[in-house]
Protein backbone atom coordinates (compact mmCIF):
# COMPACT_ATOMS: atom_id res chain seq x y z
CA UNK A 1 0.00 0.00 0.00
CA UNK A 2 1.34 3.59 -0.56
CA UNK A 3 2.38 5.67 2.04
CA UNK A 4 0.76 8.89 2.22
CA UNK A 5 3.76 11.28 2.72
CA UNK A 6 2.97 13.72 5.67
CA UNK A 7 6.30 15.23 7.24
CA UNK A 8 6.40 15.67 11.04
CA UNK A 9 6.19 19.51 11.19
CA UNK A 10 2.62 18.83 9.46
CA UNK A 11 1.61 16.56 11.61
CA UNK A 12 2.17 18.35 14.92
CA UNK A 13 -0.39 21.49 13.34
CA UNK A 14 -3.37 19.35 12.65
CA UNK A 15 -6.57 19.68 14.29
CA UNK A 16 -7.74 17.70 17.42
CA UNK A 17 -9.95 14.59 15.65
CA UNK A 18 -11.60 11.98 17.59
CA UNK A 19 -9.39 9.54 18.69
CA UNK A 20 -11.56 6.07 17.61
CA UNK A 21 -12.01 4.57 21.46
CA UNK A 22 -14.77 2.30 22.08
CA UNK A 23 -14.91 2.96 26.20
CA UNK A 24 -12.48 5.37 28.32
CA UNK A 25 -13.12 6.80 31.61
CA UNK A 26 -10.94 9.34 33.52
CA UNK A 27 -13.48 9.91 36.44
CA UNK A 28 -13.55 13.25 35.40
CA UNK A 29 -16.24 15.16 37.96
CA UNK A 30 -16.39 12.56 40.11
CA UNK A 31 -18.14 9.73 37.90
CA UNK A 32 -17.38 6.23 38.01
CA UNK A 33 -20.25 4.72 35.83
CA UNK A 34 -19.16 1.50 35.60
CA UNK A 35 -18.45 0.64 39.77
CA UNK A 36 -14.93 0.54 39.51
CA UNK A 37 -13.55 -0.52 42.53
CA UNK A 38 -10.47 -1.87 44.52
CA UNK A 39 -12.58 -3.44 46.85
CA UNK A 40 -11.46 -1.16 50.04
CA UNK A 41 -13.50 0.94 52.00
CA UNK A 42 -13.74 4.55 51.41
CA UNK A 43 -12.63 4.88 48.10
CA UNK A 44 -13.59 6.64 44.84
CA UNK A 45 -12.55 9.50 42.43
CA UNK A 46 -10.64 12.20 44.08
CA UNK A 47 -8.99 15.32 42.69
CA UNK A 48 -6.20 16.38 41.97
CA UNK A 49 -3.47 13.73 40.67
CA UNK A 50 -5.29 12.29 38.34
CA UNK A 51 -2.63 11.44 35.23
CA UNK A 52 -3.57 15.08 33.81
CA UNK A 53 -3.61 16.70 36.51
CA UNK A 54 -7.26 16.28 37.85
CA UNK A 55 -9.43 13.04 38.42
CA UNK A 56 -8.37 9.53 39.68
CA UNK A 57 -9.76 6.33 41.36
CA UNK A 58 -7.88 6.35 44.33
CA UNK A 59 -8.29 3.77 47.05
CA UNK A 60 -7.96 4.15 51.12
CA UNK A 61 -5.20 2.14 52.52
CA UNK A 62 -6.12 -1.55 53.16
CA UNK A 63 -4.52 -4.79 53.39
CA UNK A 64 -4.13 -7.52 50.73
CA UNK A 65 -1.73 -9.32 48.98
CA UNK A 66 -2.28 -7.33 45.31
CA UNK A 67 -4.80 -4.87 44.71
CA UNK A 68 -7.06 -6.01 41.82
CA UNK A 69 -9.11 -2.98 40.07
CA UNK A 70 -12.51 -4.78 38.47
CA UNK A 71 -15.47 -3.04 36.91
CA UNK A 72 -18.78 -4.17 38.01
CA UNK A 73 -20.18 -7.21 36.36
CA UNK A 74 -21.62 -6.82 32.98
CA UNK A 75 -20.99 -2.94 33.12
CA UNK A 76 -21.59 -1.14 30.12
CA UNK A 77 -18.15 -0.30 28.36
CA UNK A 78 -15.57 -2.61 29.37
CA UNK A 79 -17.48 -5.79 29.23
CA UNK A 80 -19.63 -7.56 26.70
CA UNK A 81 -18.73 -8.70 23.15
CA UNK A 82 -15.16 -7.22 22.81
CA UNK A 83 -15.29 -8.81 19.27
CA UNK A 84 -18.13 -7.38 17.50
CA UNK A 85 -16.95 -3.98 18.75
CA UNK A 86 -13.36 -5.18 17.34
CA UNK A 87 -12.30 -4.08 20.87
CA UNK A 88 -8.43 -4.52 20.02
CA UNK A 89 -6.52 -1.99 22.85
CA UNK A 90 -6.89 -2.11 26.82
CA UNK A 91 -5.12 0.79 28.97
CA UNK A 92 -5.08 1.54 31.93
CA UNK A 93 -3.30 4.19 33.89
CA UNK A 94 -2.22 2.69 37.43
CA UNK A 95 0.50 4.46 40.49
CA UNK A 96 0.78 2.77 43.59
CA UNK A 97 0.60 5.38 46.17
CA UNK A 98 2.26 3.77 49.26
CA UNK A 99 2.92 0.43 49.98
CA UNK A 100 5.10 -1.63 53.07
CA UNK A 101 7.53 -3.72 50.51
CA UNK A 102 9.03 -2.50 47.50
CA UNK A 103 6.52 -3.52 44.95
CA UNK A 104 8.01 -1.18 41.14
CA UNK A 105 9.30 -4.54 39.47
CA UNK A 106 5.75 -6.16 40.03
CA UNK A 107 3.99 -6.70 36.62
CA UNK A 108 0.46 -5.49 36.36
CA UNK A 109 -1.86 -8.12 34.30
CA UNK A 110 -5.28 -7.52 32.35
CA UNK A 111 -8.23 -10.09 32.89
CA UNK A 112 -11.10 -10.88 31.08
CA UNK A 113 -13.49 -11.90 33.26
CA UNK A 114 -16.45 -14.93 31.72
CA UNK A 115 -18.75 -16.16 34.46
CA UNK A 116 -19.73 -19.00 32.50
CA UNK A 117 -22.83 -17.93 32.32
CA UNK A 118 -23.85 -18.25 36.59
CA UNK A 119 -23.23 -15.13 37.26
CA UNK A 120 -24.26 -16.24 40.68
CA UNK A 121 -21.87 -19.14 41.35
CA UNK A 122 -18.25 -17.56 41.14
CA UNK A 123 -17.19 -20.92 41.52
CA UNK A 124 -17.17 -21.75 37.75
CA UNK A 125 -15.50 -18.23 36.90
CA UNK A 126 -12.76 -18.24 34.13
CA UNK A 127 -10.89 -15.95 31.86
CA UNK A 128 -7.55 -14.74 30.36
CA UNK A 129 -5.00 -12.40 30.97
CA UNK A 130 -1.95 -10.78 29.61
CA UNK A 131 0.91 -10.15 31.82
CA UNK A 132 3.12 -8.49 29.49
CA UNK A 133 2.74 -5.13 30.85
CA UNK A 134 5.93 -2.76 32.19
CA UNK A 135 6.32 -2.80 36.33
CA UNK A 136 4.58 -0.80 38.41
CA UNK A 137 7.34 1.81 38.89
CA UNK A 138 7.97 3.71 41.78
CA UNK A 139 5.82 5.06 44.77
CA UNK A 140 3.61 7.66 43.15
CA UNK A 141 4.64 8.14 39.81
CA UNK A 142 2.34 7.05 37.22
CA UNK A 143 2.51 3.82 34.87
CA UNK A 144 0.29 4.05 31.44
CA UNK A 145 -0.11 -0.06 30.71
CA UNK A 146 -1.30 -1.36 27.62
CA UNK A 147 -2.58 -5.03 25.61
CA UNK A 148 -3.67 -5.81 22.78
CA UNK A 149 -5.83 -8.61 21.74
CA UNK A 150 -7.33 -9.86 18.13
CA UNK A 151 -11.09 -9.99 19.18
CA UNK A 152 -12.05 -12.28 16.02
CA UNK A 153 -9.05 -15.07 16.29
CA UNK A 154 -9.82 -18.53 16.93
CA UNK A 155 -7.42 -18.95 19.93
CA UNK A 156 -6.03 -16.26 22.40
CA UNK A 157 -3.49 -13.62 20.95
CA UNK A 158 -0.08 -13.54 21.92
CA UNK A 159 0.62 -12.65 25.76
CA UNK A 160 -2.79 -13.86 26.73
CA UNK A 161 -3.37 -17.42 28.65
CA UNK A 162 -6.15 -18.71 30.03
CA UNK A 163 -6.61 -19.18 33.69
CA UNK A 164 -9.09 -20.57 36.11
CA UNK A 165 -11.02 -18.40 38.67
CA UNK A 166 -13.11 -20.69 40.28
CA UNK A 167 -12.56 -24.43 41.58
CA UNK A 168 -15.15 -25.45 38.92
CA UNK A 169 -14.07 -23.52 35.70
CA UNK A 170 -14.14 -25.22 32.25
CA UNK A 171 -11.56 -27.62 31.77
CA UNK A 172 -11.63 -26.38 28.15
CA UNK A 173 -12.43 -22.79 27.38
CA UNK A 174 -11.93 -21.49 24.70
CA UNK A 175 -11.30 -17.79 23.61
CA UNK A 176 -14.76 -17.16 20.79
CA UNK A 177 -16.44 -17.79 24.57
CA UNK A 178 -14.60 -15.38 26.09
CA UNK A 179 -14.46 -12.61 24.15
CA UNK A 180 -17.81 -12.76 22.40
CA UNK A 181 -19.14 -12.49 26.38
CA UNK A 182 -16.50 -10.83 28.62
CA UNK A 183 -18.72 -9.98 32.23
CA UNK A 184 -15.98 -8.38 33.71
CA UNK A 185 -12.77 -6.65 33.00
CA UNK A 186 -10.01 -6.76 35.85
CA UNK A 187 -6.43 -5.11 36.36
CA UNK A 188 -4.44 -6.75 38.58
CA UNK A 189 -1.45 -5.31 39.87
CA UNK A 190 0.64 -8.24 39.93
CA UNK A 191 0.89 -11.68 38.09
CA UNK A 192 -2.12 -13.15 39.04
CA UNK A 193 -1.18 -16.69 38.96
CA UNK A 194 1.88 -16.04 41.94
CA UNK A 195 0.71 -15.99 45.10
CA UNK A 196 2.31 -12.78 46.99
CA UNK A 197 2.93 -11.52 50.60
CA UNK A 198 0.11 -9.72 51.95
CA UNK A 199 0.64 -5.48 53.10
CA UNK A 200 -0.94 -2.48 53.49
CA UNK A 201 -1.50 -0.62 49.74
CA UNK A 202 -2.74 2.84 48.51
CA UNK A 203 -3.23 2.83 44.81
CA UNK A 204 -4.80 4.75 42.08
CA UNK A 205 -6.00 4.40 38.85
CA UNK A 206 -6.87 6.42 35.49
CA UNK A 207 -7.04 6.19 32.03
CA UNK A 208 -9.00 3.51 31.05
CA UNK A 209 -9.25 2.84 27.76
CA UNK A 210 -10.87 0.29 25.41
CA UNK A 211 -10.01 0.54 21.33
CA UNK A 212 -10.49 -0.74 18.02
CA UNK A 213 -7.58 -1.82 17.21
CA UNK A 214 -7.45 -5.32 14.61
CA UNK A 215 -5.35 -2.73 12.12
CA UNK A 216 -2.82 -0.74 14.07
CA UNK A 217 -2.34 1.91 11.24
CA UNK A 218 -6.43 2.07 10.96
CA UNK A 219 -6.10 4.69 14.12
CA UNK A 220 -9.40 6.35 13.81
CA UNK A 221 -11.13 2.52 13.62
CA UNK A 222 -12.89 3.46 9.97
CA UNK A 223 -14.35 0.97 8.08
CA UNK A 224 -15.25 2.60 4.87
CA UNK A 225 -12.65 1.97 2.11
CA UNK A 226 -10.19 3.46 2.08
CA UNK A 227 -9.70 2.70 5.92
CA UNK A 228 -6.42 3.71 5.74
CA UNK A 229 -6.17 7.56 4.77
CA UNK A 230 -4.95 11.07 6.54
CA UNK A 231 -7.39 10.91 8.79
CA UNK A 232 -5.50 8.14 10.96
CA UNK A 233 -2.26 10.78 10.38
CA UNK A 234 -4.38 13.21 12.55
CA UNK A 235 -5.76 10.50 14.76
CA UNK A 236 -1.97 9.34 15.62
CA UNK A 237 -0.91 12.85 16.02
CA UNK A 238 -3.54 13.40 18.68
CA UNK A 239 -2.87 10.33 20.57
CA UNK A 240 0.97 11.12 21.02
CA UNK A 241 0.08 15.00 21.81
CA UNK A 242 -1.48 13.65 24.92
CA UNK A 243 0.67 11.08 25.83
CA UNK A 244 -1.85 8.42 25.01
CA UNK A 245 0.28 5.12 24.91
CA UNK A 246 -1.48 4.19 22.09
CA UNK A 247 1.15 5.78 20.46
CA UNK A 248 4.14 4.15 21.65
CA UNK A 249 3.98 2.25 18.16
CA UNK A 250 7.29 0.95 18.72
CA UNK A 251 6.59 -0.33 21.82
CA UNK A 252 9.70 1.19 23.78
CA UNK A 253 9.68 0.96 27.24
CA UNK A 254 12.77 3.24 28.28
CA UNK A 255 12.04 7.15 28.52
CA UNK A 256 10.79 8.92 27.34
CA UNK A 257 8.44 6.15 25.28
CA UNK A 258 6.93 8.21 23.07
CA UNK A 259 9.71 10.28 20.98
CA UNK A 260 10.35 10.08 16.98
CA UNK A 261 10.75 6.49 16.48
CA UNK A 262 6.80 6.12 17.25
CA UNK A 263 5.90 8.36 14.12
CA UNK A 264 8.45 6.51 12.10
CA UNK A 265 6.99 3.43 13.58
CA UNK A 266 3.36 4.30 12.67
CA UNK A 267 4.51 5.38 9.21
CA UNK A 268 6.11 2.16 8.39
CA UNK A 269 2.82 0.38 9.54
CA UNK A 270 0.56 2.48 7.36
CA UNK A 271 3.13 1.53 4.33
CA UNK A 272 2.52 -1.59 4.95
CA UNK A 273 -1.36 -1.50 4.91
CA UNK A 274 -3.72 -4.44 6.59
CA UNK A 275 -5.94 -6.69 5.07
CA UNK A 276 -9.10 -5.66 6.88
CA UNK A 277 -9.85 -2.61 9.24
């Protein structure tokens, strides 16, 4: 496919465009519409500190052995059929406020959450997550950590594995199940499969994100021919203006992550075109 050829000085003049997300919450004035919780008492959005500046989810110290942030079951946004809205992006913004070990080399993980459909009986709960995410980083400084998925494959992308939430889950899930019905979306803050020491956390959380994302190039998430076009130029350029990781195309983890190399990056991807949006 041929690369449209926009230089970087036009890029960083465009317009703000929509930037293609298919759920994102900041708890901007206080809302939380989809019960996000950490499960301790006392907490909720606050201001200021929030990634920006303003809003976060910030918790109340309490005691357990890693704080998991979960949505409330079937909320709309981040749960339900990830692949008919091509969901192909989760982010999440997370900073551990205070803690009583040293916890910045712990690896956050992303959960889909199925309930198998007994949404009553947690005992047959499965799902899958991806652990590839960057640590935690240190005492109050903010982490932006993102997956990506491919909704409409057969069997789970790469970085994802299934894993068993209840005593009872299926002995054979499989991921059309999971991601055609996902009841709950959970961040962990640490490998989920490792059991770890329990202490007293304060953590917070922002940023959440949910995008189409089956065509990396295809920012914007079109899907009228020609999907791949200026517009996702603009899109791009508006994600990296705001330090959405979205656009840390190449995926660097050592900062700042977000420099040239990501236009070049997305540049080289829209060269290369995709077979479908």
């Amino acid at each position: 496919m041929r690369s449209i050829p926009v230089t970087l000085s036009a890029l960083l003049v465009v317009s703000p465009a929509a930037l293609g997300q298919a759920y994102s919450e900041s708890f901007e004035g206080g809302t939380n519409a989809a019960g996000w919780t950490f499960g301790a008492a006392g907490e909720g959005p606050t201001t200021p500190g929030g990634v920006n500046g303003s809003w976060r989810f910030q918790s109340t110290p309490f005691t357990t052995t890693a704080p998991v942030l979960r949505c409330a079951a079937n909320a709309p946004g981040p749960t339900g059929n990830f692949r008919a809205r091509r969901v192909g992006y989760i982010v999440v913004a997370l900073r551990v406020d205070a803690s009583d070990l040293p916890v910045a080399n712990l690896a956050p993980a992303v959960i889909l959450v199925s309930f198998n459909g007994t949404p009553a009986d947690p005992s047959d709960d499965w799902g899958a997550y991806n652990g590839n995410l960057q640590g935690l980083g240190p005492t109050g400084v903010w982490r932006h950590h993102t997956v990506t998925l491919d909704p409409v494959a057969a069997s789970p992308s790469f970085g994802w594995n299934f894993i068993a939430l209840g005593p009872s889950a299926p002995a054979n899930p499989t991921w059309s199940a999971l991601v055609t019905q996902v009841d709950r979306l959970d961040f962990s803050l640490a490998d989920p499969t490792i059991t770890h020491p329990s202490q007293t956390w304060s953590v917070s959380a922002d940023a959440i994100w949910l995008s189409p994302g089956l065509c990396y190039p295809n920012c914007d998430g079109s899907t009228i021919s020609p999907y791949l076009n200026v517009n996702d130029f603009v899109c791009f350029n508006n994600l990296f203006a705001v330090g959405d990781p979205r656009a840390n195309c190449d995926r660097s983890t050592t900062p700042p992550t977000m420099n040239v190399n990501d236009f070049i990056c997305f540049n080289e991807n829209f060269a290369a075109g995709c077979s479908a949006p």
